[in-house]
Structure formats: C-alpha cells, structure tokens
C-alpha atoms as a PDB file:
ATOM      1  CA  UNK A   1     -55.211  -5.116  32.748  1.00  0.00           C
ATOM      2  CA  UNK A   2     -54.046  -7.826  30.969  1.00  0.00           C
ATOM      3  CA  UNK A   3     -50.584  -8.058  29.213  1.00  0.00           C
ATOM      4  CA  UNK A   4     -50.438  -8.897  25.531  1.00  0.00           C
ATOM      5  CA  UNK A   5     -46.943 -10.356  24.228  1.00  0.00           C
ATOM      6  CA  UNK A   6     -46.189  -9.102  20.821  1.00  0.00           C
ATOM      7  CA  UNK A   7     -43.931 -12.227  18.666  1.00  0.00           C
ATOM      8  CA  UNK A   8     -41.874 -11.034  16.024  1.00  0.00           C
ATOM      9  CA  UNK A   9     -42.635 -13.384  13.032  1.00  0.00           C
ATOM     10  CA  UNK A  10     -40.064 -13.344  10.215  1.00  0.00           C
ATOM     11  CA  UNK A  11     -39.953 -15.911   7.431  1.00  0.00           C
ATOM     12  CA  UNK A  12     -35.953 -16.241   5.425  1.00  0.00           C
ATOM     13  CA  UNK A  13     -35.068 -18.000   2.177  1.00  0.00           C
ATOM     14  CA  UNK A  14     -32.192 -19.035   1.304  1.00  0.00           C
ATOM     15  CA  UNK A  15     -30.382 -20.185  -2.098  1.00  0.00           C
ATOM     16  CA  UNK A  16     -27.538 -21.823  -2.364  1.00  0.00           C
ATOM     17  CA  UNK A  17     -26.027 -22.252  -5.921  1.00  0.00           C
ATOM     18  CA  UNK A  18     -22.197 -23.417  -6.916  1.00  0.00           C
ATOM     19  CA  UNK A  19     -20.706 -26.781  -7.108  1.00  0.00           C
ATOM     20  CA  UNK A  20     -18.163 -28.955  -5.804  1.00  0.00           C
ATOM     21  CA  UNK A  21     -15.447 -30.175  -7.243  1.00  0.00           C
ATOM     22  CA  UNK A  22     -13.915 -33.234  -6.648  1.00  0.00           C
ATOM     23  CA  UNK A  23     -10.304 -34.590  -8.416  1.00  0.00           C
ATOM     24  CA  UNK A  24      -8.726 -37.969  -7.497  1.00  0.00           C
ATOM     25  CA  UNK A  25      -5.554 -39.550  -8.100  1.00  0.00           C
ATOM     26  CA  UNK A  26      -5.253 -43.267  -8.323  1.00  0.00           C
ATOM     27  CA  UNK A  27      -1.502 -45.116  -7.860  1.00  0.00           C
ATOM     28  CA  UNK A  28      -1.013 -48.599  -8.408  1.00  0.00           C
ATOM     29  CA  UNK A  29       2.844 -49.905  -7.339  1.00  0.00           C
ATOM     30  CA  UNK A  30       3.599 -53.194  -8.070  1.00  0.00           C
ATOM     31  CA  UNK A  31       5.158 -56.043  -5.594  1.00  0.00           C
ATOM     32  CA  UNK A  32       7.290 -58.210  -8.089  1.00  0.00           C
ATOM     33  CA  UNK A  33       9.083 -61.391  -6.443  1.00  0.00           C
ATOM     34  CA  UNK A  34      10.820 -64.172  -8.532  1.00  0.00           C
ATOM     35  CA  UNK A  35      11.727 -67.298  -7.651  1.00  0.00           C
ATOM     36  CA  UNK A  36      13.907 -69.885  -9.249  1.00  0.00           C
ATOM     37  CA  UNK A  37      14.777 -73.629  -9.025  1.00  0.00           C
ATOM     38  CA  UNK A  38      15.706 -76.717 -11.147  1.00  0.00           C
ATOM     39  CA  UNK A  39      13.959 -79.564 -11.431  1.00  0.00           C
ATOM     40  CA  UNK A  40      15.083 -82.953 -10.257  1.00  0.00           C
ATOM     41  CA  UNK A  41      14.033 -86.509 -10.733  1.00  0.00           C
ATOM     42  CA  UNK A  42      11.924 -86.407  -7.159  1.00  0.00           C
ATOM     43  CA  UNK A  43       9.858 -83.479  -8.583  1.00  0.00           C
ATOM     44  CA  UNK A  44       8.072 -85.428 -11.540  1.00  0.00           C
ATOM     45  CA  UNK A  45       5.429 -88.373 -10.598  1.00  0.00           C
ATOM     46  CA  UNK A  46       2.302 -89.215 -12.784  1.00  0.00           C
ATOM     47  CA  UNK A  47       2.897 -86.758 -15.512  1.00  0.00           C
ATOM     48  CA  UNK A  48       2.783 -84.146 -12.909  1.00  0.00           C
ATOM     49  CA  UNK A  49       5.699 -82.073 -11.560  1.00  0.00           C
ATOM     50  CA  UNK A  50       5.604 -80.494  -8.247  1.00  0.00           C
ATOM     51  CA  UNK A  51       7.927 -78.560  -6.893  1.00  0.00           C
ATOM     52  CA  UNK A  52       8.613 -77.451  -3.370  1.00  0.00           C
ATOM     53  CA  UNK A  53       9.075 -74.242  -1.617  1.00  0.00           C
ATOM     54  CA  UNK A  54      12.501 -75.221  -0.156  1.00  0.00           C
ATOM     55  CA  UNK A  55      13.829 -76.002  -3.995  1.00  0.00           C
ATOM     56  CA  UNK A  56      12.989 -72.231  -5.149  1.00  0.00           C
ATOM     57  CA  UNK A  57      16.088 -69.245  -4.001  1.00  0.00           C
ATOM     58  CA  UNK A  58      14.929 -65.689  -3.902  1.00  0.00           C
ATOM     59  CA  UNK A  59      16.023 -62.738  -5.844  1.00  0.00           C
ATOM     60  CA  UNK A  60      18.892 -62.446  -3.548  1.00  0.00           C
ATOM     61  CA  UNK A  61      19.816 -66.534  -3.974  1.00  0.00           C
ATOM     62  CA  UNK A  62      18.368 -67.619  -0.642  1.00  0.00           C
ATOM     63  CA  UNK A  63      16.869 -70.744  -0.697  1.00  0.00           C
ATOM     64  CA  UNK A  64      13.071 -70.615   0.677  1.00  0.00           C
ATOM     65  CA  UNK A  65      11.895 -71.802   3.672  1.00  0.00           C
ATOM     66  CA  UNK A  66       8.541 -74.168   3.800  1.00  0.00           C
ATOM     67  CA  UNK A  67       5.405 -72.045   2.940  1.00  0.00           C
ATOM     68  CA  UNK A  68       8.422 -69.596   1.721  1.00  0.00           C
ATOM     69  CA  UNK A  69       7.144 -68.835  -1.845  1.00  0.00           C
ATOM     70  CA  UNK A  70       4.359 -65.864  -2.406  1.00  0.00           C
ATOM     71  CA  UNK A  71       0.831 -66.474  -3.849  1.00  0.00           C
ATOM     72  CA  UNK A  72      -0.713 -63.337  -5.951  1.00  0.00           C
ATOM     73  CA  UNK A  73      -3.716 -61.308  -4.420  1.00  0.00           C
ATOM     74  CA  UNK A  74      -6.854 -60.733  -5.888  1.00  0.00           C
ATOM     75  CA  UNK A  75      -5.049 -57.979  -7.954  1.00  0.00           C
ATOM     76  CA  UNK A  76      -1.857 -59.940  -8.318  1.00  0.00           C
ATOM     77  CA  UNK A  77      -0.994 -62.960 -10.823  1.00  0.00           C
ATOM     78  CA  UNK A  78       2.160 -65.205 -11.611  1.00  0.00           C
ATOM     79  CA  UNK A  79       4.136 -65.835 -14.569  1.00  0.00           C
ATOM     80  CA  UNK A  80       5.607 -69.015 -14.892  1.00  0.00           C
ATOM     81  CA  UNK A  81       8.925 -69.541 -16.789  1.00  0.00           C
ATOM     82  CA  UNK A  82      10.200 -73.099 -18.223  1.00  0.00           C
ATOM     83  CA  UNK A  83      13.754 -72.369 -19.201  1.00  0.00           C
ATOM     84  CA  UNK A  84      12.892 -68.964 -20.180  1.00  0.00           C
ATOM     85  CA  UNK A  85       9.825 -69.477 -21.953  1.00  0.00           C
ATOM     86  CA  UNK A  86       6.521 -67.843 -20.213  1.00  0.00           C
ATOM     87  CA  UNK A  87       4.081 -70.965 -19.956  1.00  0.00           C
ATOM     88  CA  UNK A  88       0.482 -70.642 -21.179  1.00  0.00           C
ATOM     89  CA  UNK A  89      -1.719 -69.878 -17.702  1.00  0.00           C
ATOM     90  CA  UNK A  90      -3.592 -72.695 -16.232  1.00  0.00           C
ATOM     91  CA  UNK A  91      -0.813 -74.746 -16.952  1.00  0.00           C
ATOM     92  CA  UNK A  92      -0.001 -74.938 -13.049  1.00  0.00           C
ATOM     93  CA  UNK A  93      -0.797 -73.936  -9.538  1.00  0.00           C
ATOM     94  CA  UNK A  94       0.687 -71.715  -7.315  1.00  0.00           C
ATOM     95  CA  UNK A  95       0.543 -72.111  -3.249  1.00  0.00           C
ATOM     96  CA  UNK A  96       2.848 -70.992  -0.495  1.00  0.00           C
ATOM     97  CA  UNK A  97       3.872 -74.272  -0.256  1.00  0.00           C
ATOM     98  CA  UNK A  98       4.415 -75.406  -3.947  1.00  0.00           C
ATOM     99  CA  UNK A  99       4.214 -74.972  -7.577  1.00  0.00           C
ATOM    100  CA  UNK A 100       2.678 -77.932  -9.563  1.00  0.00           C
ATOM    101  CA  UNK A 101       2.939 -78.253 -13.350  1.00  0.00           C
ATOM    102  CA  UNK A 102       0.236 -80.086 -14.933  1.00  0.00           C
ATOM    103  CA  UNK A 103       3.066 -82.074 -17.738  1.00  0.00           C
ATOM    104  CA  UNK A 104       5.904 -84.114 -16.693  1.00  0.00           C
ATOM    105  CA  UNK A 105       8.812 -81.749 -17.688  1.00  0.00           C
ATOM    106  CA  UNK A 106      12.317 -82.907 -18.544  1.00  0.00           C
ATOM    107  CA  UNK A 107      15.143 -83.196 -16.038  1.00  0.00           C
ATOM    108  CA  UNK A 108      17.487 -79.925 -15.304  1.00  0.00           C
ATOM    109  CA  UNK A 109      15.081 -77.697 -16.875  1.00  0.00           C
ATOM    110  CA  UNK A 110      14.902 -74.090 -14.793  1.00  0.00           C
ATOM    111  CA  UNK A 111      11.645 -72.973 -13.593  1.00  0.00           C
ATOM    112  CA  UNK A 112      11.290 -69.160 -12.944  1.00  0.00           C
ATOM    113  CA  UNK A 113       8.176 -67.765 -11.306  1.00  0.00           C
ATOM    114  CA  UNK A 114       7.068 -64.117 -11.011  1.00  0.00           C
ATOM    115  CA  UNK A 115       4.535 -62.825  -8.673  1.00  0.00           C
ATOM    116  CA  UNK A 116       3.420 -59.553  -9.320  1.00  0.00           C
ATOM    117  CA  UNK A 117       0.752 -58.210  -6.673  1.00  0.00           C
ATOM    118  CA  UNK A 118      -0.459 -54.632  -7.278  1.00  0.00           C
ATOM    119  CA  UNK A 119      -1.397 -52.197  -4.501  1.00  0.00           C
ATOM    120  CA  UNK A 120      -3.856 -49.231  -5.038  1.00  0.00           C
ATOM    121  CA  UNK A 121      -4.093 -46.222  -3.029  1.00  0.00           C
ATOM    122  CA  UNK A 122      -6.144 -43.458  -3.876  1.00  0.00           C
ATOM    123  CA  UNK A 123      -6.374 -39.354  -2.832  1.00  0.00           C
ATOM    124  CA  UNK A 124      -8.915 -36.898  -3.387  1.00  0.00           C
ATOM    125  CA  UNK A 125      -9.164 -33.338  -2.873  1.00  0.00           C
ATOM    126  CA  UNK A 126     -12.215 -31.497  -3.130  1.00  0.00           C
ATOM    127  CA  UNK A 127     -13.157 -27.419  -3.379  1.00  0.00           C
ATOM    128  CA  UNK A 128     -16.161 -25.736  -3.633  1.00  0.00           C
ATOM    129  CA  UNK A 129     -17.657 -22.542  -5.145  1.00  0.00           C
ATOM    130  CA  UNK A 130     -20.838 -22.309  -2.882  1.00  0.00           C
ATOM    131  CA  UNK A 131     -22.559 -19.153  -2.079  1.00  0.00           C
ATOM    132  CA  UNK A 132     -25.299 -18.859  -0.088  1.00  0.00           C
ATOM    133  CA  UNK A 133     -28.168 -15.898  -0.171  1.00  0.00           C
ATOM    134  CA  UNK A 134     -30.773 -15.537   2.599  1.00  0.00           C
ATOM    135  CA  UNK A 135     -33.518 -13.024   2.196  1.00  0.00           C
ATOM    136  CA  UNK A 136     -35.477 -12.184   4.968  1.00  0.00           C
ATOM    137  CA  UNK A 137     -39.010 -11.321   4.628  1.00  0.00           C
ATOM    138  CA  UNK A 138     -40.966  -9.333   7.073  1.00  0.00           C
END
C-alpha cells in the first residue's frame, strides 16, 4: 500500500498601517578669520593693488606666512574692508597667497578682510507607529 503525504496549505495576510516620523535638526557654525595690513607703495602697479600674504597679521597680530591667508568655501565668502568701509564685491580677489584690488588705492590706507566659512551638520531622529495584523486563513 502506498503512502499518501497530507501538506498543510495555509494562506496569511497581513496589513501594516502607521507612519513614520522623521524630525531633523540643521546647525550651521560659522569659521570667521580677519586679517589686516596697510598698504605700501610696492603694493600698487597698473591701477591694481596686490597685496601679499606675508603683509596681512592675524586676529592675534601675527604676521602670515606665504599661502598664510584663508580662501572661503563653497558656503563661505569674504568681506573686504578699505579703512573701514565694506567694499562693493567683485571689487577684488581672494587666494591663499594674495588679495588683489581691482583700483589703485591710496598709500597707508588699512585693508581688513573677513572670511566667514559656514559648516553644516545635520541630525535626525526617527519613530514609528507601525502595527502589523496577519490573518491566517485556512
């Protein structure tokens, strides 16, 4: 006699309803550097003034090494300050290596530059409410 095997066949459906929830928190913290120096009668040639990194002194009066002054990031920018008075922008160019002013400016005048470079970091925390319900059908 031959055995039969009997399989057990049992279908299930689920449904899952809820949500998730998520919150973020976004802080930006700025970088700000300034750097100050005079200028001086081997700055200015052909209605253009160019300034060195050596010339410029730090926040804390040092003077700058070559390649010493900061460039802005992508989310960064620069102020530039001709004794005290914030310059339109495109009026110069900023490198690690220099600052160049488009216009001749007068002997003795002080130049101020601030970078300000912004950082971003971002958290999120998420929580659900999901419930799940299987039926199973025979």
């Amino acid at each position: 006699m031959a055995l039969d095997i009997i399989d057990l066949y049992l279908s299930a459906t689920s449904v899952v309803s809820g949500g998730v929830t998520t919150a973020s928190t976004t802080v930006s913290t700025p970088t700000v550097k300034r750097f100050a120096s005079t200028v001086i009668i081997g700055n200015i040639s052909g209605g253009v003034t160019t300034i060195l990194a050596t010339a410029f002194r730090n926040d804390s009066g040092t003077l700058l090494p070559a390649g010493g002054l900061t460039v802005p990031t992508s989310s960064g920018y620069y102020n530039l300050f001709v004794n005290g008075i914030l310059q339109l922008g495109g009026m110069s160019t900023l490198t690690n290596t220099s600052l160049v002013v488009n216009s001749a400016l007068i002997l003795g005048v002080s130049v101020v530059i601030e970078v300000v470079n912004l950082t971003a970091a971002t958290t999120s925390t998420s929580t659900h409410n999901l419930t799940v319900a299987t039926t199973i059908h025979s």
